[in-house]
Protein backbone atom coordinates (compact mmCIF):
# COMPACT_ATOMS: atom_id res chain seq x y z
CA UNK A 1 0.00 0.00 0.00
CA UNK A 2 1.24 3.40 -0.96
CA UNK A 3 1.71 5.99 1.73
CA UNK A 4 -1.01 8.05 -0.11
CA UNK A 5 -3.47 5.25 0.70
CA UNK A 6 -2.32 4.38 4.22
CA UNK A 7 -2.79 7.79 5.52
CA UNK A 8 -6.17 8.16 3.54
CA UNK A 9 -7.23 4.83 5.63
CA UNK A 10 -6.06 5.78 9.00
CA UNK A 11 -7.96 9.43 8.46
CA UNK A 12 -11.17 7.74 7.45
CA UNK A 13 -11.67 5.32 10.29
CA UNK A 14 -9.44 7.99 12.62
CA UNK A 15 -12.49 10.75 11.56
CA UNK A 16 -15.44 7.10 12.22
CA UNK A 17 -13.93 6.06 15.33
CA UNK A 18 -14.38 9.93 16.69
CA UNK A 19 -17.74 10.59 15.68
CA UNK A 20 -18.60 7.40 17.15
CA UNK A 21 -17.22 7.61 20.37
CA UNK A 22 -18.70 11.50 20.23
CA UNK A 23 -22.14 10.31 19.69
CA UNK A 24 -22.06 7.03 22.02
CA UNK A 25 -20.13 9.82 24.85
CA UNK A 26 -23.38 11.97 24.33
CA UNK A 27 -26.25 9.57 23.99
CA UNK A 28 -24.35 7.83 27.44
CA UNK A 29 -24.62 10.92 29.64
CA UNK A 30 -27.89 12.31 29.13
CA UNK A 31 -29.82 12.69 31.72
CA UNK A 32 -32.86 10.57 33.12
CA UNK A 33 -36.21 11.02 31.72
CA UNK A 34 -38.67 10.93 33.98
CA UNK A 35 -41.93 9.65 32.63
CA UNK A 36 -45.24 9.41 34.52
CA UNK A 37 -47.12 6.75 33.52
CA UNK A 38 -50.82 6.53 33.53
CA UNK A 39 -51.58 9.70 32.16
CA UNK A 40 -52.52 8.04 28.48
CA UNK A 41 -54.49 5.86 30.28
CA UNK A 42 -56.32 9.12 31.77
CA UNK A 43 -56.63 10.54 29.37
CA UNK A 44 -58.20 7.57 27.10
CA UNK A 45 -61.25 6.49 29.69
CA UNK A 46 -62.07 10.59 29.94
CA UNK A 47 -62.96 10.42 26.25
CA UNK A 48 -64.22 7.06 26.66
């Protein structure tokens, strides 16, 4: 492999590898959503 083509390869999955730990770093820390359930249900039998 040329040295052309080598540094070509270890840009591309260098510039993968980052996004991909960027994304996983910011899906990971997000904080908790806090749902309360039973309000569909509610909300269903009032129209009911």
């Amino acid at each position: 492999m040329t040295a052309g083509g080598l540094s070509v390869m270890v840009l591309s999955i260098g510039a993968v590898i980052s996004m991909l730990s960027f994304c996983l770093y910011k899906v990971l820390t997000l904080p908790p959503v806090e749902e309360e359930f039973g309000d569909e249900d509610t909300e269903k039998s009032k129209e009911l």
